[in-house]
N, C-alpha and C. Protein backbone atom coordinates (compact mmCIF):
# COMPACT_ATOMS: atom_id res chain seq x y z
N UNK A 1 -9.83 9.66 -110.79
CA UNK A 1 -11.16 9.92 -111.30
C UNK A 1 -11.08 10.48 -112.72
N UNK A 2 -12.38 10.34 -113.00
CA UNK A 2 -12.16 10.54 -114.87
C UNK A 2 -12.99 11.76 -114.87
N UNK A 3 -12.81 12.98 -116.23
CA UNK A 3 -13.81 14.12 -115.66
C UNK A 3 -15.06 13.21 -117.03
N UNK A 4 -15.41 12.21 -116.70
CA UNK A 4 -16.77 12.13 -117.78
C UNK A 4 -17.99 12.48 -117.41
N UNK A 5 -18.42 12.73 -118.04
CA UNK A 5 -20.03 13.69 -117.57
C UNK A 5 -20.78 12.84 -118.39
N UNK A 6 -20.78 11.52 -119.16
CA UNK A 6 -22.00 10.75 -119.39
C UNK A 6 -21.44 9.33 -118.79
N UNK A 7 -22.57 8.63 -118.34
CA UNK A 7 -22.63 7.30 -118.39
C UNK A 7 -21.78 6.40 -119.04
N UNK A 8 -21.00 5.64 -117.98
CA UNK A 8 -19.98 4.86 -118.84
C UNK A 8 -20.12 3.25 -118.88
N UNK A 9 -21.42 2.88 -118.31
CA UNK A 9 -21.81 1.77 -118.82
C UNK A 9 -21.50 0.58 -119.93
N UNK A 10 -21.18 1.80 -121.09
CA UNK A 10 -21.68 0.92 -122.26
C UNK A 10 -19.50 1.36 -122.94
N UNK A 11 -19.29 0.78 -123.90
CA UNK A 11 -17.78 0.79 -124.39
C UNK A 11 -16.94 0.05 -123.52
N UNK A 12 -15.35 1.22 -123.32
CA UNK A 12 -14.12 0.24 -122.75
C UNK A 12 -15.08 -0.44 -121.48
N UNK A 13 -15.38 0.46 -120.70
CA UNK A 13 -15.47 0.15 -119.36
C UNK A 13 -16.51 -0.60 -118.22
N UNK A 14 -17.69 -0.84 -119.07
CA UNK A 14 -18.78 -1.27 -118.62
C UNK A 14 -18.87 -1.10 -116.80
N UNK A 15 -18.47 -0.20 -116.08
CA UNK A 15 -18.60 0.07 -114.99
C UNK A 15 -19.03 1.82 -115.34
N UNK A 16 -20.05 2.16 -113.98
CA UNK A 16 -20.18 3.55 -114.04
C UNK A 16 -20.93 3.81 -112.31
N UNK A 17 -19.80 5.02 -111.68
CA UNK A 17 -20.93 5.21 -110.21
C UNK A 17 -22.34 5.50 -110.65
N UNK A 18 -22.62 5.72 -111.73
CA UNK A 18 -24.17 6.41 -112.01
C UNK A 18 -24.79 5.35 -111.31
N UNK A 19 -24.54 3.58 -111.51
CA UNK A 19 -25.08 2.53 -111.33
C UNK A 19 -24.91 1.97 -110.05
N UNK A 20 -24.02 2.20 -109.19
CA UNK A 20 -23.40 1.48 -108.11
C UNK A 20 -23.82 1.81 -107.30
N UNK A 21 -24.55 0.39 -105.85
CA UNK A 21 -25.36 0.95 -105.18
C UNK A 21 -24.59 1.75 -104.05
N UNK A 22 -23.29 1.71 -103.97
CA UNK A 22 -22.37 2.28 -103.21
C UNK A 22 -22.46 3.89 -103.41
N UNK A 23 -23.12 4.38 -104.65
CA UNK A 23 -22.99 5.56 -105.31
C UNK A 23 -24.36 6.49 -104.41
N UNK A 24 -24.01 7.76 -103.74
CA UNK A 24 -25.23 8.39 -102.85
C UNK A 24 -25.26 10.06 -102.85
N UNK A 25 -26.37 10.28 -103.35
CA UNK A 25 -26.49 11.67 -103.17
C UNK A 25 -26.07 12.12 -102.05
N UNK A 26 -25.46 13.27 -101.60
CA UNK A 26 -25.14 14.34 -100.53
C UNK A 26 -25.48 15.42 -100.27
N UNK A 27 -25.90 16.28 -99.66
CA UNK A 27 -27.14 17.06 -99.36
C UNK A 27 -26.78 18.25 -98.52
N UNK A 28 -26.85 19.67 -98.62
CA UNK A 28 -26.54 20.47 -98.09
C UNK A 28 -26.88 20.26 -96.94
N UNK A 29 -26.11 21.28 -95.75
CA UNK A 29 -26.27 21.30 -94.41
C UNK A 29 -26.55 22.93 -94.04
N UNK A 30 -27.85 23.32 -93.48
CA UNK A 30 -27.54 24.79 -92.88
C UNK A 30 -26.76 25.33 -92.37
N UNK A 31 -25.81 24.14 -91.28
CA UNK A 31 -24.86 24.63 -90.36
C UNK A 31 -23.42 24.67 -91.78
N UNK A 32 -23.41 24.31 -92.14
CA UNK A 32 -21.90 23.84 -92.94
C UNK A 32 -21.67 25.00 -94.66
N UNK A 33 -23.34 25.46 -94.95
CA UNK A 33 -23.78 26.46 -95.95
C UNK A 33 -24.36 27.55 -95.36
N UNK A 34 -24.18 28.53 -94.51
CA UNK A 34 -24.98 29.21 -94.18
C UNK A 34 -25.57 30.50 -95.06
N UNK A 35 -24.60 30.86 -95.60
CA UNK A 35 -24.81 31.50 -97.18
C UNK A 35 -25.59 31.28 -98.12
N UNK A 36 -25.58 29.96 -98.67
CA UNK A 36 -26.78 29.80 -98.90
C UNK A 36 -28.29 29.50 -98.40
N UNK A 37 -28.42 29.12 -97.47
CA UNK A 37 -29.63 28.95 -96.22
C UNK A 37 -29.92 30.89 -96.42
N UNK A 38 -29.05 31.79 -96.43
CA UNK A 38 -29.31 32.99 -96.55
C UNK A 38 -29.96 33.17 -97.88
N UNK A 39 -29.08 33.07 -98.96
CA UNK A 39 -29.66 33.36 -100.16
C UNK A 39 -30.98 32.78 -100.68
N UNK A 40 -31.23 31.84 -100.14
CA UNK A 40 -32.64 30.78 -100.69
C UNK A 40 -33.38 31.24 -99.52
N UNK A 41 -33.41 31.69 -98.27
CA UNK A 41 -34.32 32.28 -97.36
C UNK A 41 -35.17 31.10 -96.79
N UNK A 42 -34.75 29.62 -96.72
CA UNK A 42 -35.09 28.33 -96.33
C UNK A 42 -34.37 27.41 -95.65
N UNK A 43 -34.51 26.26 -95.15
CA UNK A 43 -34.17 25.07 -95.29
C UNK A 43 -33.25 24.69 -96.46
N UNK A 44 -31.97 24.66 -96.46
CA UNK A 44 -31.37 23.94 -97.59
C UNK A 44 -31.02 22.48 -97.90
N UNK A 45 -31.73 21.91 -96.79
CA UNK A 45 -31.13 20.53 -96.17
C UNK A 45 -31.71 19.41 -97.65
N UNK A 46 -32.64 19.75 -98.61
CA UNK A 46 -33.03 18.98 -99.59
C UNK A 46 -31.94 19.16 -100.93
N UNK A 47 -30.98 20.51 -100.89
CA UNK A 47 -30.84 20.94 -102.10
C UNK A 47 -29.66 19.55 -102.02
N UNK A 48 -29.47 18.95 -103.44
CA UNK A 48 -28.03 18.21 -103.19
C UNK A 48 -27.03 19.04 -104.23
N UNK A 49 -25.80 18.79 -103.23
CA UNK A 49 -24.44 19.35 -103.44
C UNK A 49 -23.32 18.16 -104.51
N UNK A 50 -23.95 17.36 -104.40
CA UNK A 50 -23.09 16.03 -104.93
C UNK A 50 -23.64 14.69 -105.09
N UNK A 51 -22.23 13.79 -105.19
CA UNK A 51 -22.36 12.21 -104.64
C UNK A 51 -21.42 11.40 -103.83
N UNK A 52 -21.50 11.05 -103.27
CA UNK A 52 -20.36 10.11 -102.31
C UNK A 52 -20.50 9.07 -102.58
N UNK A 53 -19.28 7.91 -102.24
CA UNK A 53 -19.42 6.49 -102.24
C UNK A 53 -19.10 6.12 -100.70
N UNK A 54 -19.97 5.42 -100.48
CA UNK A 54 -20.34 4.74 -99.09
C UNK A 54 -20.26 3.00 -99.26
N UNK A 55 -19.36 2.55 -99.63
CA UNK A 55 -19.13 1.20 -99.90
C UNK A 55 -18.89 0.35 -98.24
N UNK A 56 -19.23 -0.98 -98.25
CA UNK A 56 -19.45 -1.39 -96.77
C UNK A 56 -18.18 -1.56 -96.40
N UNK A 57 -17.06 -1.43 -97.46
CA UNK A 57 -15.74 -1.81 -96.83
C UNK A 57 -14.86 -0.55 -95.76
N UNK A 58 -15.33 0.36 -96.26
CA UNK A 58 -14.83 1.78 -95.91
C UNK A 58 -15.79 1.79 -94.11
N UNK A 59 -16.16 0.95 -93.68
CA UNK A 59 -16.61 1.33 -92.33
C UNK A 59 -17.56 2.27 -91.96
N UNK A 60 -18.52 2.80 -92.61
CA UNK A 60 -19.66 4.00 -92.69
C UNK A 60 -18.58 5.72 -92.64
N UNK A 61 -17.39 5.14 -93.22
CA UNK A 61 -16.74 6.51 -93.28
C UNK A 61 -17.79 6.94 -94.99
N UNK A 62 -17.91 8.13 -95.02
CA UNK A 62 -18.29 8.38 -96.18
C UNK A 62 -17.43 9.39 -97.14
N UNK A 63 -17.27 9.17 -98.48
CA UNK A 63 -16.32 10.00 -99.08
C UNK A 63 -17.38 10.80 -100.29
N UNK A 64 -16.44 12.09 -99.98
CA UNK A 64 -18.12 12.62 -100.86
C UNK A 64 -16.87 13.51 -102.31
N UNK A 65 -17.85 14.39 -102.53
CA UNK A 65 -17.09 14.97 -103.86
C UNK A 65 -16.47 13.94 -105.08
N UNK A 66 -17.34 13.29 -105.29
CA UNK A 66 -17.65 12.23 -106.52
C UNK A 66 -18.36 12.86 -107.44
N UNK A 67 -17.92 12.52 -109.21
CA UNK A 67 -18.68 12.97 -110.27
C UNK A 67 -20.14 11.63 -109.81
N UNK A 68 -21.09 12.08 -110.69
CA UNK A 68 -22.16 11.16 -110.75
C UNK A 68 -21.62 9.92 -111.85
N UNK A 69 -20.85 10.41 -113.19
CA UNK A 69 -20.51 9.59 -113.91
C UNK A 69 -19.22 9.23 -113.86
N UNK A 70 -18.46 7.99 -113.57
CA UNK A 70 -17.04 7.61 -113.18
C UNK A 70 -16.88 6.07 -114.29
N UNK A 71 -15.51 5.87 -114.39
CA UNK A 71 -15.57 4.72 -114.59
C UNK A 71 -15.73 3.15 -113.76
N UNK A 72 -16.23 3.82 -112.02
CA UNK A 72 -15.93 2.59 -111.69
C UNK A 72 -14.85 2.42 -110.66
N UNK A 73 -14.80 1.64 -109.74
CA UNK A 73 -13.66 1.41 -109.53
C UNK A 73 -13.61 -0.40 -108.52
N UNK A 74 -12.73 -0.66 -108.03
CA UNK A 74 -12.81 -2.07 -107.73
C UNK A 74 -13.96 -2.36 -106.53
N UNK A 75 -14.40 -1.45 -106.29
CA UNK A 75 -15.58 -1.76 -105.29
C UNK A 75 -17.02 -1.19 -105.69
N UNK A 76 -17.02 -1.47 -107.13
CA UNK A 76 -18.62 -1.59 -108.17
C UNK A 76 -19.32 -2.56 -108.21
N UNK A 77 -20.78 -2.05 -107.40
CA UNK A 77 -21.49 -3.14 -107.31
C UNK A 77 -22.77 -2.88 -108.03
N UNK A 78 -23.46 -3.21 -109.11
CA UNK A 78 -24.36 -2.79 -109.75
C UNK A 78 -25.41 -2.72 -109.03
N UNK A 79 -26.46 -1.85 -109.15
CA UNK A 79 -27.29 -1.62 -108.52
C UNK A 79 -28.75 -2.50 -109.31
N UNK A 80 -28.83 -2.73 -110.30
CA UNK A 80 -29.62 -3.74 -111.02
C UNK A 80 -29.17 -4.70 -112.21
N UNK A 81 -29.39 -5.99 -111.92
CA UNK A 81 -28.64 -6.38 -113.07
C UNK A 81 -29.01 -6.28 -114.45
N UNK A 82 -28.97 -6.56 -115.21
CA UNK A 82 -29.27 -6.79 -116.78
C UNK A 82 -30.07 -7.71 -116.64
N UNK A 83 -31.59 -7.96 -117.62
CA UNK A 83 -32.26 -8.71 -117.65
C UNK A 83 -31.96 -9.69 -119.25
């Protein structure tokens, strides 16, 4: 993984998870944060913690702790094409 923090769309790489529909927010759990469920005095189940890639090859295993911006990798599937 690359540490880029913008969009890599555009230059070397024209791939970026920002774009890939494989690319998925991840979302706190009360049971798994309870500390925070304390500190916010709520429901934390909306706050998101990340992104995972959930690609169909991986079997609905999900892998999380993904930057939002990546270069990509061989299982990038754009999420809209270019008009």
């Amino acid at each position: 993984m690359t540490t880029q923090n913008e969009c890599q769309m555009q230059g070397e790489y024209h791939q970026c998870c920002c774009q890939c529909v494989h690319h998925r927010p991840v979302y706190e759990h009360c049971t798994t944060n309870p500390a925070l469920r304390a500190e916010r005095g709520t429901c934390i189940c909306s706050v998101q913690k990340g992104w995972a890639c959930l690609p169909p090859e991986c079997d609905g295993r999900l892998y999380d702790n993904w930057r939002e911006h990546s270069v990509g990798c061989e299982m990038f599937t754009q999420r809209k094409k270019p008009a």
